[in-house]
N, C-alpha and C. Protein backbone atom coordinates (compact mmCIF):
# COMPACT_ATOMS: atom_id res chain seq x y z
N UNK A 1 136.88 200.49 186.38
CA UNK A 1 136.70 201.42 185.28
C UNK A 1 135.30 202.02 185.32
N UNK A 2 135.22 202.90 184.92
CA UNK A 2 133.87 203.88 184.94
C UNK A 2 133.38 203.65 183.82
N UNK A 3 132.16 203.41 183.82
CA UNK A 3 131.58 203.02 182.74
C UNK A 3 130.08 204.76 182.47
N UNK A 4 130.64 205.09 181.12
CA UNK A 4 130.26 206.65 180.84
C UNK A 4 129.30 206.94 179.80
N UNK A 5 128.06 207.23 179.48
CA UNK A 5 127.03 207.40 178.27
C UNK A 5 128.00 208.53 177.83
N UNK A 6 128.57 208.69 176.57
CA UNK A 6 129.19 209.95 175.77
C UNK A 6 128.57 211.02 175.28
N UNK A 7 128.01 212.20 175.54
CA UNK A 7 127.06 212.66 174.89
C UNK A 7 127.96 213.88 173.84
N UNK A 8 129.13 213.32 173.60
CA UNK A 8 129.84 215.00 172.93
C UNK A 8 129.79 214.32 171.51
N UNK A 9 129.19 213.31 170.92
CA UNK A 9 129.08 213.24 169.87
C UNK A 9 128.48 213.96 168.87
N UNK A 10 128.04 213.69 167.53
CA UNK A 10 127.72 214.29 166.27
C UNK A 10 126.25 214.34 166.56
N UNK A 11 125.63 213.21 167.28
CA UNK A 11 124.34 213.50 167.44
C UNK A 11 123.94 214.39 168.97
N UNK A 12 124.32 214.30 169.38
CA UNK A 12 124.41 215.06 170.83
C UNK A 12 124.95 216.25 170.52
N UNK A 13 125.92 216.69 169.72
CA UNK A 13 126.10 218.19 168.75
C UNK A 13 124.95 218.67 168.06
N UNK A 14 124.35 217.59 166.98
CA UNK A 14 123.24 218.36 166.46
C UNK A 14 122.20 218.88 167.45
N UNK A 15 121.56 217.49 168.74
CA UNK A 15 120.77 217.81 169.08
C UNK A 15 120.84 218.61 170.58
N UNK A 16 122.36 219.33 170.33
CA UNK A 16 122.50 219.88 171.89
C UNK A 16 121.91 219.20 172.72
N UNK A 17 121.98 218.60 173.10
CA UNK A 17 121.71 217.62 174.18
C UNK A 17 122.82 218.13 175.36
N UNK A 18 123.81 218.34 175.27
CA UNK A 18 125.03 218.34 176.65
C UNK A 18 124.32 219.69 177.00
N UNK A 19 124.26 221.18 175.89
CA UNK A 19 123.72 222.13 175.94
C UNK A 19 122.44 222.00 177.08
N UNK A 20 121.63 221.02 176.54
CA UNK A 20 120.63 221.04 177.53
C UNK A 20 120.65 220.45 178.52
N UNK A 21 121.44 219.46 178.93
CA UNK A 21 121.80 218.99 180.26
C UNK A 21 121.97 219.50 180.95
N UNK A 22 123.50 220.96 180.40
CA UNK A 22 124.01 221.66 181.40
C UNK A 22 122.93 222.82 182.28
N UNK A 23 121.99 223.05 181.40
CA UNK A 23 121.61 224.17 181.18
C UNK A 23 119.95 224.52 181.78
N UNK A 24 119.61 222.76 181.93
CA UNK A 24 117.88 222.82 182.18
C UNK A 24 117.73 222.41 183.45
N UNK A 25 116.67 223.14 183.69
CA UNK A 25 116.21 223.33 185.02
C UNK A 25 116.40 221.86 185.87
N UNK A 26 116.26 221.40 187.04
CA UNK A 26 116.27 220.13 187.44
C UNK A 26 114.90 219.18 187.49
N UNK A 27 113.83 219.98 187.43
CA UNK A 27 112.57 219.31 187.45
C UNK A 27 112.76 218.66 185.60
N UNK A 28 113.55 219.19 184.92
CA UNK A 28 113.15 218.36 183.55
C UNK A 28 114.18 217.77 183.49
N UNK A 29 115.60 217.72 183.65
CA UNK A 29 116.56 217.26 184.02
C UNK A 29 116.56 215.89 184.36
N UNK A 30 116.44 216.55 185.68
CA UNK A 30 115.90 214.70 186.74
C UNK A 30 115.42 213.17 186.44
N UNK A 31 114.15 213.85 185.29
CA UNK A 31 113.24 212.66 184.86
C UNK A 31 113.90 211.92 183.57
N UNK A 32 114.67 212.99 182.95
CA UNK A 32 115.80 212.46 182.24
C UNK A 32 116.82 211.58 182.61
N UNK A 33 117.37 211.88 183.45
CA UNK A 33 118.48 210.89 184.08
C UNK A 33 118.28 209.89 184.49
N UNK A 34 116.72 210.02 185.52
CA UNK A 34 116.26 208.31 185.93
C UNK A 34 116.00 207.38 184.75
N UNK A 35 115.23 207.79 183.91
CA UNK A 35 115.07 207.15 182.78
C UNK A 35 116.65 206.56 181.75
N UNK A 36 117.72 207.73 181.60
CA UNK A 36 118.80 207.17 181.22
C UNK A 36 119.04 205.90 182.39
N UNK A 37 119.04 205.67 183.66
CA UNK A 37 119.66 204.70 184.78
C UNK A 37 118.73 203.63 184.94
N UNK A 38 117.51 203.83 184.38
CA UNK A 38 116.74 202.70 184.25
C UNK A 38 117.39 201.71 183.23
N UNK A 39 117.02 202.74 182.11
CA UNK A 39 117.62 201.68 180.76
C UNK A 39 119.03 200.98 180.92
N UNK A 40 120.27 202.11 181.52
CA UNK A 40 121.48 201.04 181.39
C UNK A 40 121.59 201.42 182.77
N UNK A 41 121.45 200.09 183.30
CA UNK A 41 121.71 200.63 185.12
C UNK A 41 123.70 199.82 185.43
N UNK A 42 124.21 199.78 184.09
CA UNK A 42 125.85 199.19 183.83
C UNK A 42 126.44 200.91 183.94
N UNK A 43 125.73 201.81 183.67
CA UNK A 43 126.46 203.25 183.75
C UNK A 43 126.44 203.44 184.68
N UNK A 44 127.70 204.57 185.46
CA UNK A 44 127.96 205.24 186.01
C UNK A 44 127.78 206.77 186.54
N UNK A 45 127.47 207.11 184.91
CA UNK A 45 127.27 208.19 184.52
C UNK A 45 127.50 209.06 183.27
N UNK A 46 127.56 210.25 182.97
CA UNK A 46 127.74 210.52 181.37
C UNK A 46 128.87 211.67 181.11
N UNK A 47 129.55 211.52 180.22
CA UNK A 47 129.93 212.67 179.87
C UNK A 47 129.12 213.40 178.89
N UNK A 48 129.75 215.07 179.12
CA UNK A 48 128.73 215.66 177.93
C UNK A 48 129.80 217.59 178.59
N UNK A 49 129.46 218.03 176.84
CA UNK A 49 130.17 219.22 177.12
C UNK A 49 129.11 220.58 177.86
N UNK A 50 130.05 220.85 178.72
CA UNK A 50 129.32 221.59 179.75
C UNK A 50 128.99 223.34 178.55
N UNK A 51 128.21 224.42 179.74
CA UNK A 51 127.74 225.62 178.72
C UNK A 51 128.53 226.07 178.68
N UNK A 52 129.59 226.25 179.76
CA UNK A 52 130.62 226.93 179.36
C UNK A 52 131.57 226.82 177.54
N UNK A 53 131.18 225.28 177.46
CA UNK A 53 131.80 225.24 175.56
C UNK A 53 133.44 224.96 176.08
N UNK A 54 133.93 225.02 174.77
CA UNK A 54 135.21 224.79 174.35
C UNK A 54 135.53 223.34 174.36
N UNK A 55 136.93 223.18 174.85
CA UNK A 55 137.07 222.17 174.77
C UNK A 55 136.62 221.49 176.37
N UNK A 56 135.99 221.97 176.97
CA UNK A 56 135.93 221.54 178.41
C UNK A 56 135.27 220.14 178.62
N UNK A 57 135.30 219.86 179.38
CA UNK A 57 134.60 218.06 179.04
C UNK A 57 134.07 217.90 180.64
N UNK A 58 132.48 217.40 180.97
CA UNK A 58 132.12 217.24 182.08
C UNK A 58 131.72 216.04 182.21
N UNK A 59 131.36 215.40 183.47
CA UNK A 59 131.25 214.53 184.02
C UNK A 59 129.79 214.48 184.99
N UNK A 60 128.74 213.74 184.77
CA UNK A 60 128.04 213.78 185.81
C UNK A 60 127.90 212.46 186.67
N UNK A 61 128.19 212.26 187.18
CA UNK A 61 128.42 210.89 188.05
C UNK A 61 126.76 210.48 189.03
N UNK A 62 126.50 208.56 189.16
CA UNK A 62 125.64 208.50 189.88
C UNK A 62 126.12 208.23 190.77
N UNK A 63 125.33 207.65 192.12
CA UNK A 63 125.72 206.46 193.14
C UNK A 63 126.39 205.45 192.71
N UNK A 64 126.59 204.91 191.82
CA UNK A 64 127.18 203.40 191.36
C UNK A 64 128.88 204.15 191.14
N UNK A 65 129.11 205.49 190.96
CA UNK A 65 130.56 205.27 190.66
C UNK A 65 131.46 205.42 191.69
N UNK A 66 130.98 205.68 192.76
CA UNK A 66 132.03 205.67 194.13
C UNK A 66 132.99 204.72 194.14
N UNK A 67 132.40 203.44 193.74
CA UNK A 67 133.80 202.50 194.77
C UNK A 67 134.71 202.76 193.39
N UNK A 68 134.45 203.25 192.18
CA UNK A 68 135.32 203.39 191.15
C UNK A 68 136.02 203.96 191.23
N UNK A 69 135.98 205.61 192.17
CA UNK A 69 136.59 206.57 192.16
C UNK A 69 137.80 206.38 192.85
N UNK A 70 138.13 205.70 193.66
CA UNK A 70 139.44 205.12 194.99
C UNK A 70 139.66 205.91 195.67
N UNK A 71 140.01 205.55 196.86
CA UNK A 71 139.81 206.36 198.03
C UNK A 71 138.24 206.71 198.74
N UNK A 72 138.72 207.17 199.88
CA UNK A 72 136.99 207.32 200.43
C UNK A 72 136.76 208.40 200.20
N UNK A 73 135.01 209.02 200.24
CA UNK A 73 134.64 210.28 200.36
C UNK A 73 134.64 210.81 201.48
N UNK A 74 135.66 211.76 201.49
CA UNK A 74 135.75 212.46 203.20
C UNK A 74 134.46 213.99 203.31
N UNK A 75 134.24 213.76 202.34
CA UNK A 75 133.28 214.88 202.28
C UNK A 75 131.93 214.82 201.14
N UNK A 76 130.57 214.99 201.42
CA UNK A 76 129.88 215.36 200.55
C UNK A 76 129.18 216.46 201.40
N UNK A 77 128.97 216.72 199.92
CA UNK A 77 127.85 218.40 200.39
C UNK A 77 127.34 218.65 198.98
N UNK A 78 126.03 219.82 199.23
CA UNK A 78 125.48 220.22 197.27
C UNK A 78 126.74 221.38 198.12
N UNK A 79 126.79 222.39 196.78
CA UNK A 79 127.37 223.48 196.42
C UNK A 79 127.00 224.74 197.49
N UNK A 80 125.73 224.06 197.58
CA UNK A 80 125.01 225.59 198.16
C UNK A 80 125.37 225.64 199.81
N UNK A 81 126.06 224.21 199.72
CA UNK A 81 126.12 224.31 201.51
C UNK A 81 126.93 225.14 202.00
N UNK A 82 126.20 225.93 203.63
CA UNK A 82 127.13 227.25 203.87
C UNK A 82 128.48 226.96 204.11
N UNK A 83 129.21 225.62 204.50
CA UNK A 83 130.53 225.34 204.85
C UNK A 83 131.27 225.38 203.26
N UNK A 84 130.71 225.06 202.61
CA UNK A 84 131.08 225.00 201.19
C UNK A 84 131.28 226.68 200.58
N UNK A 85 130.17 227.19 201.23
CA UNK A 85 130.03 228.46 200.18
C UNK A 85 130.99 229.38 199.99
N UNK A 86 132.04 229.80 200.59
CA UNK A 86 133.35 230.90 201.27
C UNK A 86 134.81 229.65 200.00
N UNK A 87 134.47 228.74 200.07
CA UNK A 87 135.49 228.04 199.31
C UNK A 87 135.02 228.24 197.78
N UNK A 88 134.12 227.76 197.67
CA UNK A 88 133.17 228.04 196.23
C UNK A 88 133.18 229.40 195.93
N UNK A 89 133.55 230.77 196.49
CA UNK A 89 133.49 232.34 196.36
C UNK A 89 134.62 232.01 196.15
N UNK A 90 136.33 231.98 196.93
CA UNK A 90 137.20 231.71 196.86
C UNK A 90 137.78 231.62 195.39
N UNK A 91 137.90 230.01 194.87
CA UNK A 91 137.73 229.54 193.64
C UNK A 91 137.17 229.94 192.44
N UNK A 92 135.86 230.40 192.38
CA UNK A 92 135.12 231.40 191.82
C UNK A 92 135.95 232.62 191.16
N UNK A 93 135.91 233.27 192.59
CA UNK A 93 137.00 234.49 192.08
C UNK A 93 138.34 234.12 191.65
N UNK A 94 139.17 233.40 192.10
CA UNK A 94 140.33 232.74 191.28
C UNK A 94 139.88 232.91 189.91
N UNK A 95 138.73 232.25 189.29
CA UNK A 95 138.77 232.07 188.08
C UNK A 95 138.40 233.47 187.22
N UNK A 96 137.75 234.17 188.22
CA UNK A 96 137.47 235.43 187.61
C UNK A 96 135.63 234.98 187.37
N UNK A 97 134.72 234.20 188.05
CA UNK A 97 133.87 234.07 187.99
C UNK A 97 132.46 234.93 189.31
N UNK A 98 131.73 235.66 188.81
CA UNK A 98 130.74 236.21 190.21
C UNK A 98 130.02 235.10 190.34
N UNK A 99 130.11 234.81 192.05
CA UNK A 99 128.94 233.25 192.15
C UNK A 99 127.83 234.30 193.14
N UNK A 100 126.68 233.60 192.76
CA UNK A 100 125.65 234.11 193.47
C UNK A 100 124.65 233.27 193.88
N UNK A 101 124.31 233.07 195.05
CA UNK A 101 123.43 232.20 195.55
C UNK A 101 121.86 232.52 195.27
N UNK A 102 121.41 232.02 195.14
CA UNK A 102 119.57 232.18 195.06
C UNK A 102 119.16 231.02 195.78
């Protein structure tokens, strides 16, 4: 079982917190997360509602949740990788989304 910090609660609503997860840069980000994995190093990772809103519900996962997930990873890559990128446009446009690299 995956063990998950919840952040779509009443206080994580007031204090946008998921808002700012989704949303802040990675240099402020980062120092956030180590510090969440220090304190409970029993997590996995967190949920929290992404910027997109609604009812959507995200997931950010660490190293510790692999063997949770089942099955092996036949693949990692970030997003930006060029084998990745033509699938990520793909999908993208499916959704009706413009992706743009920087």
């Amino acid at each position: 079982d995956l063990r998950l910090l919840d952040l779509r609660g009443p206080w994580a609503q007031r204090t946008r917190t998921g808002t700012h997860l989704s949303t802040a840069p990675h240099e402020r980000s980062q120092p956030w997360a180590r510090a969440i994995r220090r304190r409970y190093p029993q997590l996995h990772g967190l949920l929290y509602t992404p910027a997109t809103g609604g009812r959507a519900v995200a997931a950010a996962l660490n190293e510790t949740s692999s063997p949770h997930l089942g099955g092996q990873i036949e693949l990692s890559r970030p997003l930006h990788h060029p084998q990745l990128l033509p699938l990520v446009g793909e999908v993208g446009q499916r959704l009706g989304y413009s992706i743009e690299v920087v």
